[in-house]
N, C-alpha and C. Protein backbone atom coordinates (compact mmCIF):
# COMPACT_ATOMS: atom_id res chain seq x y z
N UNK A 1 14.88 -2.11 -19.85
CA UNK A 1 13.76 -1.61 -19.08
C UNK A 1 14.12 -1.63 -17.60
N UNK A 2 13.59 -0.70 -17.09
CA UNK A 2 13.72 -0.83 -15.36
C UNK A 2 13.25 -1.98 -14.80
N UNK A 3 14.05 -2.24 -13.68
CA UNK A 3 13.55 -3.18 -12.71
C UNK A 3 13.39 -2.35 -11.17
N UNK A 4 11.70 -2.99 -10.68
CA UNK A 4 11.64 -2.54 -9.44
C UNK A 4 11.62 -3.65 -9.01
N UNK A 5 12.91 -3.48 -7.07
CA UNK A 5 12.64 -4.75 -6.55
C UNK A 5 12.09 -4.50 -5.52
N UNK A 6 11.15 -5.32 -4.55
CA UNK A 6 10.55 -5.50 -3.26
C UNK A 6 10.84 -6.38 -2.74
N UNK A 7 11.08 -6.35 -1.59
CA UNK A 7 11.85 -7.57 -0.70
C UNK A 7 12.06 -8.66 -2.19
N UNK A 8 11.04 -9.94 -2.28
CA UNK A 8 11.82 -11.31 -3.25
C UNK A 8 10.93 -10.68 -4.44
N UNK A 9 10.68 -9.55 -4.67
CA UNK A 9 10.09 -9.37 -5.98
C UNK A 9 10.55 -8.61 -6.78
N UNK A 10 10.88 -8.85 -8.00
CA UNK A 10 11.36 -8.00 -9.15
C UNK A 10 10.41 -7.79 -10.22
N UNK A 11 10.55 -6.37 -10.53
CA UNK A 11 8.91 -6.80 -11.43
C UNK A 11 10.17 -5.55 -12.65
N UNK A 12 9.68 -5.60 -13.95
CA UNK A 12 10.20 -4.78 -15.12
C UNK A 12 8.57 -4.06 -15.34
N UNK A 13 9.46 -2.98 -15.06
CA UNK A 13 8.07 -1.56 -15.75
C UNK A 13 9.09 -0.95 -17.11
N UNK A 14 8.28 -0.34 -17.50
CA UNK A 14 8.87 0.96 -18.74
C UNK A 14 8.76 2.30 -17.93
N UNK A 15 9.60 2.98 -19.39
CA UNK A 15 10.13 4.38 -18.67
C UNK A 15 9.36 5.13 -17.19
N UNK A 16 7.71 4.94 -17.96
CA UNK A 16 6.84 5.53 -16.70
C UNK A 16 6.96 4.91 -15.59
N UNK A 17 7.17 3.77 -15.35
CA UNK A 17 6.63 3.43 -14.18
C UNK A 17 5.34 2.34 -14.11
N UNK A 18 4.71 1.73 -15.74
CA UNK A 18 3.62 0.88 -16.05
C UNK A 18 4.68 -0.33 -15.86
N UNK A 19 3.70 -1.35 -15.77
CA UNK A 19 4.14 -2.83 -15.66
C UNK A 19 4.24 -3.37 -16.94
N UNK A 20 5.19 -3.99 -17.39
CA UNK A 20 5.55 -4.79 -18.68
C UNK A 20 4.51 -5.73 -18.75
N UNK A 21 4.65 -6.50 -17.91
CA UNK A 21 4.02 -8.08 -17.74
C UNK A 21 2.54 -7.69 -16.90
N UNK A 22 1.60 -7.63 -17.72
CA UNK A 22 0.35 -7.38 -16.52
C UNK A 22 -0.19 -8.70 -15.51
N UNK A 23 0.62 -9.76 -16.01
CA UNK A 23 0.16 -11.29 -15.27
C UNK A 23 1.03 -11.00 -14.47
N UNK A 24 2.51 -10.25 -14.59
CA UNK A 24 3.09 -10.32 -12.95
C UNK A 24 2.90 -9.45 -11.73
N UNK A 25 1.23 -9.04 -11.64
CA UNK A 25 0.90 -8.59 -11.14
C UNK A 25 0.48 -9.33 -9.97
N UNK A 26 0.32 -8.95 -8.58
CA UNK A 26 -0.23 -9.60 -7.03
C UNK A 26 -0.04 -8.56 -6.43
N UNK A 27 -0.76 -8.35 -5.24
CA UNK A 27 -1.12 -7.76 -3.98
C UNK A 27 0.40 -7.41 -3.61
N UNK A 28 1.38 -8.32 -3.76
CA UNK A 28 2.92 -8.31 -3.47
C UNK A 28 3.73 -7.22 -4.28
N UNK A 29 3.04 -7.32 -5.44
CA UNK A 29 3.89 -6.61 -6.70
C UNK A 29 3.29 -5.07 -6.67
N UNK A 30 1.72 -5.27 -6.32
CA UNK A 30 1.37 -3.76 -5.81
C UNK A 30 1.63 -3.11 -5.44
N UNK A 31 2.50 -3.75 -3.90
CA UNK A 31 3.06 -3.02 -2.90
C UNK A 31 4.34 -2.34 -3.32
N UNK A 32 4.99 -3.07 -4.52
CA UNK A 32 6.42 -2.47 -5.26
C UNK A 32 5.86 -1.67 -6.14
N UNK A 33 5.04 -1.25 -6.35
CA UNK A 33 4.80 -0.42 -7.37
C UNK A 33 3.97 1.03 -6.99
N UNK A 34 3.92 0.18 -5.52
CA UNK A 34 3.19 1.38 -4.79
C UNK A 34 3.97 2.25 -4.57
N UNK A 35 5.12 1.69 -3.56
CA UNK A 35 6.56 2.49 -3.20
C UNK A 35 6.95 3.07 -4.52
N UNK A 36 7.32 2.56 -5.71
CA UNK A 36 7.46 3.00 -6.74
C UNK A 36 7.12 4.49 -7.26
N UNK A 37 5.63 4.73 -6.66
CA UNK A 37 4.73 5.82 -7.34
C UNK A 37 4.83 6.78 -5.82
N UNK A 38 5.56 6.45 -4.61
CA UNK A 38 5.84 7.08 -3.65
C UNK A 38 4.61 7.02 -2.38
N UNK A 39 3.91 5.93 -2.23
CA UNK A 39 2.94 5.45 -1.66
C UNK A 39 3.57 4.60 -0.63
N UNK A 40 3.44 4.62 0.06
CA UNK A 40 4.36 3.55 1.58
C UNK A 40 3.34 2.41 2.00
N UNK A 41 1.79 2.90 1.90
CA UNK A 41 1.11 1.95 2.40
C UNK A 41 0.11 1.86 1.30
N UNK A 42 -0.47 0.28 1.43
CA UNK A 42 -1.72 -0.40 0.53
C UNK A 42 -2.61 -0.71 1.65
N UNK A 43 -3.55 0.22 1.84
CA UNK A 43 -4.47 0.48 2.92
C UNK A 43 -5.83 -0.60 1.77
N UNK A 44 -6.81 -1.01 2.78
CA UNK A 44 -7.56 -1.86 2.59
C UNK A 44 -8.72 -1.09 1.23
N UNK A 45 -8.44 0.17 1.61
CA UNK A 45 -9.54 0.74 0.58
C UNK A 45 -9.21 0.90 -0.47
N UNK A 46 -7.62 1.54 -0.67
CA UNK A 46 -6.86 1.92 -1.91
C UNK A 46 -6.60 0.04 -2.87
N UNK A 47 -6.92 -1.22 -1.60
CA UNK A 47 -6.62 -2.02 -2.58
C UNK A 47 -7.76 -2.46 -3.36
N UNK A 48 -8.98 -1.86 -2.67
CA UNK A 48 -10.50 -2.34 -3.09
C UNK A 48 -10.04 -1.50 -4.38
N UNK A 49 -10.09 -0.57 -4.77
CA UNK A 49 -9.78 0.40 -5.51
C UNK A 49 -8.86 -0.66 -6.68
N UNK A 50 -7.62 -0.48 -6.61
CA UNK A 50 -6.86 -0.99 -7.51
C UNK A 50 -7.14 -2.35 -8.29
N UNK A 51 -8.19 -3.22 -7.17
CA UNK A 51 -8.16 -4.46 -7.59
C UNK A 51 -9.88 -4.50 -8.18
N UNK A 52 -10.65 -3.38 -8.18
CA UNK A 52 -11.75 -2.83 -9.35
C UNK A 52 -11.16 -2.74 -10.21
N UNK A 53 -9.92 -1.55 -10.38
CA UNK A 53 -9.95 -1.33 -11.88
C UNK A 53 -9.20 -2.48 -12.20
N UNK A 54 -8.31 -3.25 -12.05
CA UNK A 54 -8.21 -4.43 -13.07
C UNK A 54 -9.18 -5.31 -13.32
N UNK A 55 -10.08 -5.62 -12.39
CA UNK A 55 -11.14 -6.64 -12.62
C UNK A 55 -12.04 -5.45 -13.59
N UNK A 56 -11.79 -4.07 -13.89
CA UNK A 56 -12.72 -3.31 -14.76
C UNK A 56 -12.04 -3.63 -15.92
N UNK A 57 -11.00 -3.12 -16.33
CA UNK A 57 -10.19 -3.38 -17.71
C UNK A 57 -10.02 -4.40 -17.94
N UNK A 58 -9.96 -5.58 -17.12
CA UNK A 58 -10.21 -7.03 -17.82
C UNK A 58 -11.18 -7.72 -18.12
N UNK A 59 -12.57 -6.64 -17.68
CA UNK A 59 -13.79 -7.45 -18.18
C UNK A 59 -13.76 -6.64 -19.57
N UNK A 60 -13.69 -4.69 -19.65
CA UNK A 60 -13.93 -4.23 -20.87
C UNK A 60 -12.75 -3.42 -21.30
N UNK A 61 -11.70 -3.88 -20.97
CA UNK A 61 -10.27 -3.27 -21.34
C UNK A 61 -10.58 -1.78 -21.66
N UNK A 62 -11.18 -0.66 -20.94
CA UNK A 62 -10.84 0.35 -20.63
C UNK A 62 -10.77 0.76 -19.44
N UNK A 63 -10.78 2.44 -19.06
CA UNK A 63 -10.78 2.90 -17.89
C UNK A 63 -11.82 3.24 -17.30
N UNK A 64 -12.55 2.89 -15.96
CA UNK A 64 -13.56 2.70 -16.13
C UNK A 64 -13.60 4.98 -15.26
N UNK A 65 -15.20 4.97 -15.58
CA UNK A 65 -15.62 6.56 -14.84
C UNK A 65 -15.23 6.40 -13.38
N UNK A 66 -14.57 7.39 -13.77
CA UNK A 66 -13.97 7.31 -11.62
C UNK A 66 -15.13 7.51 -10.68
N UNK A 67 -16.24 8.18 -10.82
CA UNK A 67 -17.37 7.82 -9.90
C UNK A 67 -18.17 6.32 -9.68
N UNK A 68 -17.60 5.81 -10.98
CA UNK A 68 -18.07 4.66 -11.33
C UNK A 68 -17.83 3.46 -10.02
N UNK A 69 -16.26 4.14 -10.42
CA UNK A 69 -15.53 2.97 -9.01
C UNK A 69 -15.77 3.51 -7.66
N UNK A 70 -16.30 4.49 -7.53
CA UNK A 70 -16.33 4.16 -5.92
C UNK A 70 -17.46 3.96 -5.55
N UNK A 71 -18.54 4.28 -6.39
CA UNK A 71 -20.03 3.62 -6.17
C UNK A 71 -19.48 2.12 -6.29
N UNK A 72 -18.94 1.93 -6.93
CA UNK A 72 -18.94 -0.24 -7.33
C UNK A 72 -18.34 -0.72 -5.79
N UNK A 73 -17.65 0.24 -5.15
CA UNK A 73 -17.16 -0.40 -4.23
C UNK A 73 -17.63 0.31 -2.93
N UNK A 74 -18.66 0.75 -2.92
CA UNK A 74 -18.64 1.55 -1.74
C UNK A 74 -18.11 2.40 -1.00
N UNK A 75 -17.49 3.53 -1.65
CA UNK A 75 -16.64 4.38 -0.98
C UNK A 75 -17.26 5.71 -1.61
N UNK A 76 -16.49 6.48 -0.93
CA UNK A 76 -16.93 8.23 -1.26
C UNK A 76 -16.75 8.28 -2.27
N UNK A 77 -17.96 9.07 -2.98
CA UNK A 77 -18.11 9.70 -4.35
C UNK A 77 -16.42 10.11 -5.23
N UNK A 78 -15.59 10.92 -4.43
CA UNK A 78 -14.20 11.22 -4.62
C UNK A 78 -12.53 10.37 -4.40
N UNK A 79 -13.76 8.56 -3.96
CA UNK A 79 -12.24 7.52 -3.61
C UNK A 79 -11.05 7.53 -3.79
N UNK A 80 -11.21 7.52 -5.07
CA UNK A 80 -9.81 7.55 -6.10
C UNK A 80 -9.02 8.81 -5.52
N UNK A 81 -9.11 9.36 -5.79
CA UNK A 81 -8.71 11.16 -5.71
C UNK A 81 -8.27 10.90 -4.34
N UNK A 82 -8.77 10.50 -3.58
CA UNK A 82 -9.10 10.64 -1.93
C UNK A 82 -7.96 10.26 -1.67
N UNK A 83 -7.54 8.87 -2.11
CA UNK A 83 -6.51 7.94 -1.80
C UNK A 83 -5.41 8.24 -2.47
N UNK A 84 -5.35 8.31 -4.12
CA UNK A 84 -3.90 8.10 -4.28
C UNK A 84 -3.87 9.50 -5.30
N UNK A 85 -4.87 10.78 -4.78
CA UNK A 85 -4.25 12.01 -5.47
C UNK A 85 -4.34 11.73 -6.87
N UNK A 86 -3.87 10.88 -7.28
CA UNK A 86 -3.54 10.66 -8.79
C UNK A 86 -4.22 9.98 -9.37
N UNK A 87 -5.14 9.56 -10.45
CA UNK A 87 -5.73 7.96 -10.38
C UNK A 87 -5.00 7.58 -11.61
N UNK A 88 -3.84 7.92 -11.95
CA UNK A 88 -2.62 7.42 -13.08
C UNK A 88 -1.86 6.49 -11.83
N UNK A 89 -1.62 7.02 -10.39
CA UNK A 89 -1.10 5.98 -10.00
C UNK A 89 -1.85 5.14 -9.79
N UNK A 90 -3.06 4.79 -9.28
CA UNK A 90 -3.66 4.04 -8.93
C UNK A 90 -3.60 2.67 -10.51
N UNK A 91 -3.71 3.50 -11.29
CA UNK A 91 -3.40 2.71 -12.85
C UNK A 91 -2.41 1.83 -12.62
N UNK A 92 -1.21 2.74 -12.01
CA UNK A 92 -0.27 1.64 -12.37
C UNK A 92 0.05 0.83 -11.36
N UNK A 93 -0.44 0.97 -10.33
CA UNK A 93 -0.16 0.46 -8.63
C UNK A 93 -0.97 -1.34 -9.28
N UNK A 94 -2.08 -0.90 -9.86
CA UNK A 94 -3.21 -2.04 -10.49
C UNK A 94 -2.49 -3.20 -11.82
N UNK A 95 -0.87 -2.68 -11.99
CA UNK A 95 -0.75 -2.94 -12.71
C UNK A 95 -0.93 -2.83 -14.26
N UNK A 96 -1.73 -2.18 -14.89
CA UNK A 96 -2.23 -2.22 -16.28
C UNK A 96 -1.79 -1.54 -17.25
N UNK A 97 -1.61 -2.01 -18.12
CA UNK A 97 -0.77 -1.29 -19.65
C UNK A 97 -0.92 0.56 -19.41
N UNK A 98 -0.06 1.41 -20.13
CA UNK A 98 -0.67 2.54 -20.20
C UNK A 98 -1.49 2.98 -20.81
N UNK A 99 -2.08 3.61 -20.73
CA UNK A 99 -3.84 3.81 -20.85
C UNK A 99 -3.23 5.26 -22.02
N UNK A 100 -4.39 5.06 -22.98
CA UNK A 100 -4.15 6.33 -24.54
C UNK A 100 -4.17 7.77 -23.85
N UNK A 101 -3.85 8.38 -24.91
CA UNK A 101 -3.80 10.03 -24.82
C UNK A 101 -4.66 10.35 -24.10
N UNK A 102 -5.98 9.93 -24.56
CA UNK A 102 -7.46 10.45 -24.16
C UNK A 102 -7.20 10.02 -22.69
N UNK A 103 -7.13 8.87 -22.38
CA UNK A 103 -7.37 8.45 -20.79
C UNK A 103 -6.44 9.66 -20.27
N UNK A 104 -5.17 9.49 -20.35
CA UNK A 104 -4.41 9.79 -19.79
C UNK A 104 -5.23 12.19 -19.40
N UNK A 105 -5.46 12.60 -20.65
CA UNK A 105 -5.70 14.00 -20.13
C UNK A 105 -7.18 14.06 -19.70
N UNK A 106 -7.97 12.61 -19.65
CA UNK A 106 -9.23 12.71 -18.62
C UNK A 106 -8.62 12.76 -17.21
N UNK A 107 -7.69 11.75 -17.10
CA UNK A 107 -7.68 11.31 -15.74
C UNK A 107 -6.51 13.09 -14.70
N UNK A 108 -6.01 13.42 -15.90
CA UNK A 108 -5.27 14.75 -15.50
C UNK A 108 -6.11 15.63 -15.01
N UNK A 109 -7.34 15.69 -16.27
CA UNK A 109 -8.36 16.89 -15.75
C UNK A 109 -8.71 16.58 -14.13
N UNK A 110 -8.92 15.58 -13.61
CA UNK A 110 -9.40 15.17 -12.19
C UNK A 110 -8.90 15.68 -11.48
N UNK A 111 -7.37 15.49 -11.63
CA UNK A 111 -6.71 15.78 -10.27
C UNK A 111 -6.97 16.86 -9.70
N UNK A 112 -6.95 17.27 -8.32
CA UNK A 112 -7.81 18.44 -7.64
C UNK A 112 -6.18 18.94 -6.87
């Protein structure tokens, strides 16, 4: 499996680009996974963002409605989108397993 490193961090993803280990996830490991998905910066909003949806999938281990999250956190109706274009990266920036077929061609339909 791949290894991404960041300055003292090595983290193992699979082919995509998801995190093996979802516990070796931190704010630190974000930032390698951010660069990873071609993101340079973890701006304060994109981390409100990332660090919803894991606290979402670890209360009900799915993906939660993308309007969902930016009402939960106070941001524009379009957050997700806004910030990281993609909300597959935002998935994996958050760390979390890859998400099924279904997630995966909801979260496609979004992209604008």
């Amino acid at each position: 499996m791949p290894i991404i490193e960041h300055g003292s961090i090595k983290l193992e993803v699979d082919a995509e680009g998801y995190l093996v280990n979802t516990n070796d996830w931190s704010e630190k490991a974000a930032c390698a996974l951010a660069e990873n998905e071609g993101i340079d910066e973890l701006t304060k909003e994109k981390l409100e963002i990332i660090k919803f949806l894991r606290q979402y999938y670890n209360q009900f281990r799915s993906f939660p409605i993308l309007n969902a999250v930016c009402k939960n956190i106070h941001q524009p109706e379009d957050c997700v989108n806004e910030e990281f274009i993609d909300p597959l990266k935002a998935w994996k920036i958050a760390g979390l397993p890859r998400p099924g077929e279904e997630v995966i061609t909801y979260l496609e339909s979004t992209v604008k």
